[in-house]
Protein backbone atom coordinates (compact mmCIF):
# COMPACT_ATOMS: atom_id res chain seq x y z
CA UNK A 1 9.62 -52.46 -23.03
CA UNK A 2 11.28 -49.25 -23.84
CA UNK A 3 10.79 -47.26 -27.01
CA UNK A 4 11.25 -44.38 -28.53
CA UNK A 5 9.01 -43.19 -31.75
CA UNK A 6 10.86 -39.91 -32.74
CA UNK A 7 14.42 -38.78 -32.83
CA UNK A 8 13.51 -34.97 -32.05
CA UNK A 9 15.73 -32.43 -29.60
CA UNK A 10 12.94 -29.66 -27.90
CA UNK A 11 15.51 -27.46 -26.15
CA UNK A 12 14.66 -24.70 -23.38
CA UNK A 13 15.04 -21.20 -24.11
CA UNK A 14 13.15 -19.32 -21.22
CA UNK A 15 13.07 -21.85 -18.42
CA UNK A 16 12.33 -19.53 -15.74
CA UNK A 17 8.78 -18.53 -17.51
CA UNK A 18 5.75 -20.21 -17.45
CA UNK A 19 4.93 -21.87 -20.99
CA UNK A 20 2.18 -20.60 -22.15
CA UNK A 21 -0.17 -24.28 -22.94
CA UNK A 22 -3.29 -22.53 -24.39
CA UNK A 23 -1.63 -20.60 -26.92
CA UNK A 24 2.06 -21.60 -27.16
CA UNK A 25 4.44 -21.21 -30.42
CA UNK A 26 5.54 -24.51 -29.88
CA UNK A 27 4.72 -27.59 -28.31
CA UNK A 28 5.17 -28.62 -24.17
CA UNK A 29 7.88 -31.36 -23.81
CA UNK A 30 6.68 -33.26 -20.96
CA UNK A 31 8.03 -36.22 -18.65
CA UNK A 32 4.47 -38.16 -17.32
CA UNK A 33 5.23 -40.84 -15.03
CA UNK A 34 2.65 -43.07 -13.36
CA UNK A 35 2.51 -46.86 -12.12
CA UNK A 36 0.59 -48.61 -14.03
CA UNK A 37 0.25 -48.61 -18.08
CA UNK A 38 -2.48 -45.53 -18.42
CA UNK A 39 -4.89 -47.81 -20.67
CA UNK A 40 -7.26 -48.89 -20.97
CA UNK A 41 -8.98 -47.18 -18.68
CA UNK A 42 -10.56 -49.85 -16.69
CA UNK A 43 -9.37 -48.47 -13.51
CA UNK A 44 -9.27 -45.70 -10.97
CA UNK A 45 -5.69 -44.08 -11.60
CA UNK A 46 -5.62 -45.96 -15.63
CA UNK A 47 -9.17 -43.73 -15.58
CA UNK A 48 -7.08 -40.62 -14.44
CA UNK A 49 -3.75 -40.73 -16.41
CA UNK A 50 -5.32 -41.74 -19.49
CA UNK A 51 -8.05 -38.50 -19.78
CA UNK A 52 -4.67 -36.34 -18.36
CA UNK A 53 -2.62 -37.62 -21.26
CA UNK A 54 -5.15 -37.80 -23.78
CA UNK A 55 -5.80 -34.29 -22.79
CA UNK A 56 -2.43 -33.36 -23.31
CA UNK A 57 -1.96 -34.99 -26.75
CA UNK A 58 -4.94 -32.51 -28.05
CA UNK A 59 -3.25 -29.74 -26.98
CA UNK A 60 -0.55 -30.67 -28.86
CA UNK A 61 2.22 -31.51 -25.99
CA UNK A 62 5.09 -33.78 -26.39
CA UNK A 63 5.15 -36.67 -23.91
CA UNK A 64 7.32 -39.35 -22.47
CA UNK A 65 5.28 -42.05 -20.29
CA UNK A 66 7.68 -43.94 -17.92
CA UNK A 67 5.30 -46.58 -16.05
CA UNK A 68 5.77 -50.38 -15.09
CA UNK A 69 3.83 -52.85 -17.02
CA UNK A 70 1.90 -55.53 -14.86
CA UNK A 71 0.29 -58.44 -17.04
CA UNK A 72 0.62 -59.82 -20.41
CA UNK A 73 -2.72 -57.71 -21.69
CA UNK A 74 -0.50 -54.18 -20.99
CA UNK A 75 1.06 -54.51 -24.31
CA UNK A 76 -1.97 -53.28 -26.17
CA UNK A 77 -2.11 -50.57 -24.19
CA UNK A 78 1.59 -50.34 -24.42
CA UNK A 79 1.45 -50.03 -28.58
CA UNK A 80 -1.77 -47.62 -27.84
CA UNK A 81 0.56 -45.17 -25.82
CA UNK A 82 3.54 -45.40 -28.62
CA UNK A 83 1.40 -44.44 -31.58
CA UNK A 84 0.38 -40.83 -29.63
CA UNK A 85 3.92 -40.48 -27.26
CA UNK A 86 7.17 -39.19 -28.10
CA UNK A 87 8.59 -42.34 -26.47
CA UNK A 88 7.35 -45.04 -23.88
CA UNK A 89 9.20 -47.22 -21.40
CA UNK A 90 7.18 -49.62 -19.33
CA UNK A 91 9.08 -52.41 -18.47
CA UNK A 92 7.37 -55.43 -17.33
CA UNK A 93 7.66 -56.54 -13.50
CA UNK A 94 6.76 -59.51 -11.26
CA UNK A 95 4.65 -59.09 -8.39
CA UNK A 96 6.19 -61.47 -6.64
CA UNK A 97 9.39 -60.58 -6.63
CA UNK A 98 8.71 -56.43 -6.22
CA UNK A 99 6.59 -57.92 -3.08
CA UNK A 100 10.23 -58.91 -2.27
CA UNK A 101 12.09 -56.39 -3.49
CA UNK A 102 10.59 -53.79 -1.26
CA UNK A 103 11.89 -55.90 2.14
CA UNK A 104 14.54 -53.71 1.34
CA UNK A 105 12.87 -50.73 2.82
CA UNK A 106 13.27 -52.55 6.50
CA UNK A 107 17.11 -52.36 5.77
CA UNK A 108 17.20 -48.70 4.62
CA UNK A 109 14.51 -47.20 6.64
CA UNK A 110 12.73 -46.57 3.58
CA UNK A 111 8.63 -46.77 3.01
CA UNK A 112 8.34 -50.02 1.53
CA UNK A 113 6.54 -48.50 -1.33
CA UNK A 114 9.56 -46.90 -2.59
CA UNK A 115 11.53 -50.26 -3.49
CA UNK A 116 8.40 -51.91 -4.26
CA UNK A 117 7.77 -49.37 -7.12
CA UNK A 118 11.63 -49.22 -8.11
CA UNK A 119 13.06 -50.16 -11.47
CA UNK A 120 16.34 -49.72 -12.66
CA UNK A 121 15.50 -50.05 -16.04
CA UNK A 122 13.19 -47.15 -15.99
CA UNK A 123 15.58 -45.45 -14.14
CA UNK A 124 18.08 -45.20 -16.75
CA UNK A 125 15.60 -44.69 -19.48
CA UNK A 126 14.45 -41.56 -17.65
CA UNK A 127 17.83 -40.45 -16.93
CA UNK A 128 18.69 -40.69 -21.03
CA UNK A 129 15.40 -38.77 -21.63
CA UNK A 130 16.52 -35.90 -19.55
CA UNK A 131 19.89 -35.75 -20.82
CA UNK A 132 18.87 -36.06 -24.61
CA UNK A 133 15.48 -33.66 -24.66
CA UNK A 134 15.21 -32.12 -21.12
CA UNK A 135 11.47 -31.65 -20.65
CA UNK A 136 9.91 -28.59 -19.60
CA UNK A 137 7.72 -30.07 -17.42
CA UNK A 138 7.49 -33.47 -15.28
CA UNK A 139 4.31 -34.81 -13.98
CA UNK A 140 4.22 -37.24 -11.83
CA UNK A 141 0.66 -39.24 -11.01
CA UNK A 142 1.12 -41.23 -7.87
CA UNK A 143 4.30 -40.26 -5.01
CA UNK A 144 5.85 -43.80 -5.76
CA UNK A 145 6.92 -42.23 -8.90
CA UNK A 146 8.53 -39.31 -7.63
CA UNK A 147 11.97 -41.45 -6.53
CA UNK A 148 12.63 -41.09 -10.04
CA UNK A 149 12.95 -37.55 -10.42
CA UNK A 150 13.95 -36.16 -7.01
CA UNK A 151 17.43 -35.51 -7.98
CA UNK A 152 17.09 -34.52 -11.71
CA UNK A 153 16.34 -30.83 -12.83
CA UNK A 154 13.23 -29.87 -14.49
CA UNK A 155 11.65 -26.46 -14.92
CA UNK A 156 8.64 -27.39 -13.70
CA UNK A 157 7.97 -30.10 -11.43
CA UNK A 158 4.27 -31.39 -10.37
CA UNK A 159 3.01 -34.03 -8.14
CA UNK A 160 -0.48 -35.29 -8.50
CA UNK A 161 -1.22 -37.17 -5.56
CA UNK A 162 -4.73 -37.42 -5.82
CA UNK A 163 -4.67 -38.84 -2.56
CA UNK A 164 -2.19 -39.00 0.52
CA UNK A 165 -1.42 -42.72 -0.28
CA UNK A 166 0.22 -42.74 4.01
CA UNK A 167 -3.48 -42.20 5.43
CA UNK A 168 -4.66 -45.32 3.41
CA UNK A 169 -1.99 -47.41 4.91
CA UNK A 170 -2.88 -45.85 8.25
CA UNK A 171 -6.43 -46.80 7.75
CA UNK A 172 -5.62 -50.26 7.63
CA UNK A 173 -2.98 -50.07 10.65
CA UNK A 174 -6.61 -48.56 12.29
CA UNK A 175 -8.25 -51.19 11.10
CA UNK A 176 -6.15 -54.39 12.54
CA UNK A 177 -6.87 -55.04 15.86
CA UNK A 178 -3.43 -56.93 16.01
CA UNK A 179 -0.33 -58.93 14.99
CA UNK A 180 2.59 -58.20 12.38
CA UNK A 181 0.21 -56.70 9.75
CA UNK A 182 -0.96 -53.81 12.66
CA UNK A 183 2.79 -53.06 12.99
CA UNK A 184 3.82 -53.04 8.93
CA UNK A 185 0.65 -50.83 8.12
CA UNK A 186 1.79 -48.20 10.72
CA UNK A 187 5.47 -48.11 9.97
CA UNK A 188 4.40 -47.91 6.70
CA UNK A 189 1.98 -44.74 7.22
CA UNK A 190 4.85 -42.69 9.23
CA UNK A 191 7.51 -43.37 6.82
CA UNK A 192 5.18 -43.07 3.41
CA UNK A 193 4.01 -39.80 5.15
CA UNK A 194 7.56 -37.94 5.59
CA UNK A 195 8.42 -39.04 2.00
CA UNK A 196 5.07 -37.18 0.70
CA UNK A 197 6.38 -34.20 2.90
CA UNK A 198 9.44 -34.40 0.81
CA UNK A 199 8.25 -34.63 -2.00
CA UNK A 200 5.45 -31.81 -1.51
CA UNK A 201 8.25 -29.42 -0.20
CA UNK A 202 10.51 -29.71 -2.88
CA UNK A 203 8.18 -29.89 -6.06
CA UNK A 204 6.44 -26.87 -7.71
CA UNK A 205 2.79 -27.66 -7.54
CA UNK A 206 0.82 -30.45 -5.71
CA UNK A 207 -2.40 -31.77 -6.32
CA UNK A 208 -5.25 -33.40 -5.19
CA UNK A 209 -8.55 -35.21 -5.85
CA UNK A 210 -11.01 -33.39 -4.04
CA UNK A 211 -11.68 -30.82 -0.88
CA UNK A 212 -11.75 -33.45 1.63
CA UNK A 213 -8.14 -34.93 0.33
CA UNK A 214 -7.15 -31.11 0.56
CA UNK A 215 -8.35 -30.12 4.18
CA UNK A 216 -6.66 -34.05 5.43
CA UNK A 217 -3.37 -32.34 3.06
CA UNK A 218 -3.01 -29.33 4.60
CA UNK A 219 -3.43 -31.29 8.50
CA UNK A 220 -0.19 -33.97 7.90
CA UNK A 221 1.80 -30.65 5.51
CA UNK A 222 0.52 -27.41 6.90
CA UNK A 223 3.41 -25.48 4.72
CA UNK A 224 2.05 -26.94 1.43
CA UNK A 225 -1.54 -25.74 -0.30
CA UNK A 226 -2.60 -28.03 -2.97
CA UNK A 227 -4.31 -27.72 -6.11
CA UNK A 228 -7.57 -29.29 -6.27
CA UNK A 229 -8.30 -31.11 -9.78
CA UNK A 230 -11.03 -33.64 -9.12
CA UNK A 231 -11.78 -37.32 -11.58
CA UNK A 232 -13.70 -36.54 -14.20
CA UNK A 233 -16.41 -39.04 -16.26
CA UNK A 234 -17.21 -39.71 -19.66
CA UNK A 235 -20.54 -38.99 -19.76
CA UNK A 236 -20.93 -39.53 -23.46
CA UNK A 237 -19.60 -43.28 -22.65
CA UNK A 238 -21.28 -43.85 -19.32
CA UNK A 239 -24.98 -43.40 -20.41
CA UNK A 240 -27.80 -45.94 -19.77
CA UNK A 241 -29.47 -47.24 -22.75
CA UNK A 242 -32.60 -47.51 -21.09
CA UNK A 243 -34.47 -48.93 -17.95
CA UNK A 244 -36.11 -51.90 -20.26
CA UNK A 245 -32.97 -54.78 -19.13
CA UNK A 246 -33.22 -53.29 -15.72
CA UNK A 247 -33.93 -56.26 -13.15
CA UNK A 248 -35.87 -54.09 -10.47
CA UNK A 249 -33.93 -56.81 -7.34
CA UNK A 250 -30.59 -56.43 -8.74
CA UNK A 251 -27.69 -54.36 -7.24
CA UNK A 252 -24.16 -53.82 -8.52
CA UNK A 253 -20.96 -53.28 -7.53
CA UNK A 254 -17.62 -51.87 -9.40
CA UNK A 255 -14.17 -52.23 -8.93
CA UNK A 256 -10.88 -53.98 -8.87
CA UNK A 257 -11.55 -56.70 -6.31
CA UNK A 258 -7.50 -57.38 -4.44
CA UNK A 259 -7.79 -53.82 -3.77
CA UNK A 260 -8.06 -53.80 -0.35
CA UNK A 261 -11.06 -50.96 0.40
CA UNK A 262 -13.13 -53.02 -1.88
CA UNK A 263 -12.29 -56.29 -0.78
CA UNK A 264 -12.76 -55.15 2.51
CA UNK A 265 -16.21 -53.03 1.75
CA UNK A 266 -17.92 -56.63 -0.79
CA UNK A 267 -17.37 -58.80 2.60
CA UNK A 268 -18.07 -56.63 4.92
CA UNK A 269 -21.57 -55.74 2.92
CA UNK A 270 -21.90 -59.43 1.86
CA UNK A 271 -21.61 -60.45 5.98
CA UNK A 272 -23.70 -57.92 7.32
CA UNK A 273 -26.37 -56.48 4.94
CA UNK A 274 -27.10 -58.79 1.83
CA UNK A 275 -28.55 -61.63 3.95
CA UNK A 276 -31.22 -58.75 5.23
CA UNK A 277 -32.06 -58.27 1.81
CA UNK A 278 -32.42 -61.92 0.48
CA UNK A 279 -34.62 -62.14 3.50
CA UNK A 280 -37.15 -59.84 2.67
CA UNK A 281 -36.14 -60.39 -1.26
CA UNK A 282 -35.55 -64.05 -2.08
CA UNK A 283 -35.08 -63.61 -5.86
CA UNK A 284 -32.22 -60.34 -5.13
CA UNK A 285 -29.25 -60.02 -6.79
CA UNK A 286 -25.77 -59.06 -6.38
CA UNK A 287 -23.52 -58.39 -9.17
CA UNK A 288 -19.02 -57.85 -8.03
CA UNK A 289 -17.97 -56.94 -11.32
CA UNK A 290 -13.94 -56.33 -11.56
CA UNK A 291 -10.99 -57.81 -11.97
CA UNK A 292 -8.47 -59.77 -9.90
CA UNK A 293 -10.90 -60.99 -7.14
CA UNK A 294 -9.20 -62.95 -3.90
CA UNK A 295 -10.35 -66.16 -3.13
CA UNK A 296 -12.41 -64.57 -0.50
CA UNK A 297 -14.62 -62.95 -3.13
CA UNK A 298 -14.74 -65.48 -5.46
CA UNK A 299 -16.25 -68.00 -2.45
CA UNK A 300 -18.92 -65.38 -2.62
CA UNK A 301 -19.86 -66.42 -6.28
CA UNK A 302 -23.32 -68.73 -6.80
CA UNK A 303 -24.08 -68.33 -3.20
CA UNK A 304 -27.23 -66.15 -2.13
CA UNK A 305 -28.32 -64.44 -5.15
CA UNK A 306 -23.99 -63.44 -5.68
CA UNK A 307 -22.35 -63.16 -9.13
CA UNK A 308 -19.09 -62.47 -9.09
CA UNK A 309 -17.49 -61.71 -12.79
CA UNK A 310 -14.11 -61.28 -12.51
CA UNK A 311 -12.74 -59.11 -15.38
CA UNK A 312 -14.51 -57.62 -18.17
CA UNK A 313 -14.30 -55.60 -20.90
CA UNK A 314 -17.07 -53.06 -20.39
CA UNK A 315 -18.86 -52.49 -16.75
CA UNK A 316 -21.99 -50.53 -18.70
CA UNK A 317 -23.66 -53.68 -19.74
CA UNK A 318 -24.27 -54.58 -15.72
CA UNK A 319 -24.94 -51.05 -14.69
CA UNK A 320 -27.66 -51.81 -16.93
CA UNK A 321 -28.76 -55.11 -15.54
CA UNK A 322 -28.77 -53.55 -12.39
CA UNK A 323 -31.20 -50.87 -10.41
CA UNK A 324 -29.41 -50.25 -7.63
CA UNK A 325 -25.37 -49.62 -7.45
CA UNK A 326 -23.63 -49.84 -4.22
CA UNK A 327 -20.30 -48.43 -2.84
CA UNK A 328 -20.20 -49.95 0.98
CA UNK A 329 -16.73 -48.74 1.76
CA UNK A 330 -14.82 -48.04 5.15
CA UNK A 331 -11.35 -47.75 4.12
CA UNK A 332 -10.96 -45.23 1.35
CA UNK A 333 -11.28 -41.89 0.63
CA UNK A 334 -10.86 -40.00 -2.36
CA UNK A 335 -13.29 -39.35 -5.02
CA UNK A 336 -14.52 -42.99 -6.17
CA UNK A 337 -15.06 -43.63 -9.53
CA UNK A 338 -17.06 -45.99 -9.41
CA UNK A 339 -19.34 -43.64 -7.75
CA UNK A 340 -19.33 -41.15 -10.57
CA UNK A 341 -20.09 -44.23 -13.56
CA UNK A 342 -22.92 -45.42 -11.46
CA UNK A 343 -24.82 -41.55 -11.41
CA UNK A 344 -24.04 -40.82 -15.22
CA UNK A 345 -25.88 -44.47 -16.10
CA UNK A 346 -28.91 -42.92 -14.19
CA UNK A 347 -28.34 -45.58 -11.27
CA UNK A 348 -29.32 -44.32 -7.71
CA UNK A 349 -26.00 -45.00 -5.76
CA UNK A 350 -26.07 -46.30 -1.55
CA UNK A 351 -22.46 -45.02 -0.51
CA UNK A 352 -20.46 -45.27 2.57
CA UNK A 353 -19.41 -41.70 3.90
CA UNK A 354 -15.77 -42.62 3.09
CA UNK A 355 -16.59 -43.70 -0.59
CA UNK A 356 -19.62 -40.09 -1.14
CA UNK A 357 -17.19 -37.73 0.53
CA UNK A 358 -14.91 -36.91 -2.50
CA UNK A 359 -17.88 -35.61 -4.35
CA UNK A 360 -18.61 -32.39 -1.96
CA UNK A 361 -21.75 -31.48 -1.24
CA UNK A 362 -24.69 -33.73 -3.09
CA UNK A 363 -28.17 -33.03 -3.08
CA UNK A 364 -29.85 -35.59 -0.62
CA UNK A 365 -32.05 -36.96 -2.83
CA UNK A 366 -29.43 -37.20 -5.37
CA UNK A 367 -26.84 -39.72 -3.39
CA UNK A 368 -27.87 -41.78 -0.50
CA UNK A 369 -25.02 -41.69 2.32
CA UNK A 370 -25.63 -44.22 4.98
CA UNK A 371 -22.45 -45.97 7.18
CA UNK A 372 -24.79 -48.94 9.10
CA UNK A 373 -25.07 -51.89 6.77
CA UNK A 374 -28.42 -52.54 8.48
CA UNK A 375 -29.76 -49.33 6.91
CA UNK A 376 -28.24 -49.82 4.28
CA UNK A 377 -30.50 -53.07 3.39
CA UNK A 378 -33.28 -51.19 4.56
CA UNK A 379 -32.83 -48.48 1.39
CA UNK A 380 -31.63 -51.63 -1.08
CA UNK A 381 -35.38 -53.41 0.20
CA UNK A 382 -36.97 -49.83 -0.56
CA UNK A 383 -35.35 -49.13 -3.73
CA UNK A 384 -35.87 -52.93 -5.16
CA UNK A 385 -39.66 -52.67 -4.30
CA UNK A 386 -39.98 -49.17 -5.42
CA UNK A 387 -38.67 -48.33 -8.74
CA UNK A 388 -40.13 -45.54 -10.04
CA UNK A 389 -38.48 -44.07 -6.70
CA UNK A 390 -34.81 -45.79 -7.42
CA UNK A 391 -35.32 -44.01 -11.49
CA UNK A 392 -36.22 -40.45 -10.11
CA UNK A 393 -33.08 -40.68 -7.69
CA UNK A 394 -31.15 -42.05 -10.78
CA UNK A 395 -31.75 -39.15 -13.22
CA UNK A 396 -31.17 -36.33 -10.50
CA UNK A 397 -27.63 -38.50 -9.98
CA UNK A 398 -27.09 -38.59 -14.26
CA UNK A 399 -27.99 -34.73 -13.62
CA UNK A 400 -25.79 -33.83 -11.00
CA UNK A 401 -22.59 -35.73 -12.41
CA UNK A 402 -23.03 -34.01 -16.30
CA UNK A 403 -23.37 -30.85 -14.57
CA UNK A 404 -20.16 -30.78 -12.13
CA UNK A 405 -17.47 -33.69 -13.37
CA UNK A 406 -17.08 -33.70 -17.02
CA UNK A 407 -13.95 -33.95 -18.22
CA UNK A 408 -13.54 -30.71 -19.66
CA UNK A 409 -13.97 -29.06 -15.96
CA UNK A 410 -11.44 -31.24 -15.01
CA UNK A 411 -9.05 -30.37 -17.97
CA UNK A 412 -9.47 -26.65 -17.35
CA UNK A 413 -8.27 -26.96 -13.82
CA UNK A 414 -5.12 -29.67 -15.11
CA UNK A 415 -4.53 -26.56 -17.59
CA UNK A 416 -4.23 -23.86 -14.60
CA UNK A 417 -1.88 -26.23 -12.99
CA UNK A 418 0.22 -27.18 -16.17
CA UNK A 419 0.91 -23.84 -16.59
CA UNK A 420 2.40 -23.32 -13.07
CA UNK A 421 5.95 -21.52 -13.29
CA UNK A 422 8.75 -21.70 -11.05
CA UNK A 423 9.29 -18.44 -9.44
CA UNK A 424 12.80 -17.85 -9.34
């Protein structure tokens, strides 16, 4: 699907100076590309590239969204993005066949990513955007996206990678102790890595999500500082409506479920420290709210106190139900959403290193870190028989996240970096 609302022409007259975004005679014509449709936001990146655009269209910017549309639901979101864009292409794609598509990689020595996230009908749409109303500025959310501008001119060119997307796939190279997949994950890692280096070297600004993604940025592309710009949360939308529906035995857990780090982080918690817990607390629960679950996670559903949702429209109703949220990852890094919903509904949160370490440094009795799933039953037991404890640690969380990851600190630091300039 490929539209465009508006037959304007915004042409350059000063490309080698820095638009000014806060106070500017006229508005920024930007190019946003991304991978998925950026609404609703009911996921990580939808979370990030929707509050980023929606940021943008109150300062009054002018923006084309190229993206690839995944399911039948995208066209609401879809129509959402036309009635606030300049133009919107987001043609739909088949998993399947993308899953085959990007075999092509093994023939051209690319990362399969690259063909995997290829479309030609985006390609050419983005191409006729240039050509008709070059932007001033192209922002890219993602390095799968950046194929699409590497040759094209632009004043201003920024990658938001939010996270090095070649350590993940090392990760799980790391993590398979053998076979095919071991092989894939790595090739994948080395060749996804020297793309990011290109990319990095050759654009005007990077980003990332937090200090940690930063310090691992500047190890793998020493000649390249990035800009931090960490998630944000809607506060106003993520806020408890009271402890009363709380069940004091019930934990919770957010996230889309064929995405590998949770996938990997529900069984690996599920295995190893739930059956402590229904032990000691026969009547516990366990809520998996999010979409697309394996079959893996779905056998999880009605057995041992396990509910497993599947997709739904809002994930504040089961914060609610719940008094404990969990985030038992090993693969990931970044700065978890999830994470940052559970504090602002006043939930104390049990998180792996890997999924607390995006958030800097947390008061201790504000976020409970702990990597051994055995311990990590031994808090849940604590926390389920102790409430008043598991509220206290709640509202210091709710605290700590209105005070440091609103949006609006988060759109002061996207403005900095919007209004990068090419030095020439």
């Amino acid at each position: 699907m490929c539209r465009s609302r508006f037959d304007l022409c915004l042409y350059r007259d000063t490309p080698d100076q820095a638009l000014s975004v806060s106070g500017a005679e006229r508005p920024v014509n930007i190019l946003f590309l991304t991978q998925r449709v950026p609404y609703p936001p009911d996921r990580g990146d939808r979370i990030a590239t929707y509050n980023y655009l929606r940021h943008m269209w109150d300062r009054g910017d002018r923006v084309r969204v190229g993206c690839l549309s995944q399911s039948d639901r995208d066209a609401d979101g879809i129509a959402f993005l036309e009635e606030r864009c300049v133009a919107v292409c987001a043609p739909r794609v088949n998993e399947r066949v993308r899953k085959i598509a990007s075999l092509r990689g093994v023939l051209t020595g690319q990362p399969l990513t690259v063909p995997y996230f290829s479309n030609a009908r985006l390609r050419r749409s983005i191409r006729d955007w240039v050509r008709e109303d070059p932007p001033d500025l192209v922002f890219i959310y993602s390095s799968s996206m950046a194929q699409y501008v590497m040759d094209l001119e632009a004043p201003i060119r920024i990658m938001y990678f939010a996270e090095l997307d070649s350590d993940k796939w090392r990760q799980y190279a790391e993590h398979r102790s053998f076979g095919p997949g071991k092989w894939i994950y790595g090739r994948e890692a080395r060749l996804l890595l020297e793309f990011e280096r290109r990319i990095a070297r050759s654009f005007d600004a990077s980003a990332v999500v937090s200090e940690v993604e930063k310090e691992l940025f500047l190890k793998r592309i020493p000649d390249v500082t990035p800009h931090v710009i960490p998630n944000g949360v809607d506060v106003e939308f993520f806020t408890s409506e009271g402890h009363d529906n709380r069940h004091p035995h019930t934990a919770v857990f957010t996230g889309v479920m064929d995405y590998e780090p949770n996938h990997d982080g529900m069984l690996w918690f599920c295995a190893e420290a739930w059956p402590l817990v229904r032990r000691e607390i026969p009547d516990a629960e366990l809520l998996i709210v999010g979409n697309r679950p394996t079959k893996e996670i779905q056998a999880l559903d009605g057995q041992n106190g396990v509910t497993v949702t599947g997709w739904v429209d809002k994930t504040q109703p089961y914060f609610d139900k719940s008094s404990v949220a969990i985030a038992p990852l090993r693969l990931a890094r970044g700065l978890q959403n999830k994470v940052l919903e559970a504090m602002s509904m006043e939930l104390p949160v049990v998180a792996t290193h890997h999924a607390a370490q995006g958030l800097g440094d947390v008061p201790a009795d504000t976020l409970i870190v702990e990597d051994s799933m055995q311990k990590t039953a031994e808090i849940l037991i604590r926390l389920f028989r102790d409430n008043d404890e598991a509220r206290a640690i709640g509202a210091r969380a709710a605290e700590f996240v209105r005070s440091h990851f609103r949006w609006k600190h988060t759109n002061q630091k996207l403005d900095v970096l919007l209004e990068t300039k090419r030095e020439r």
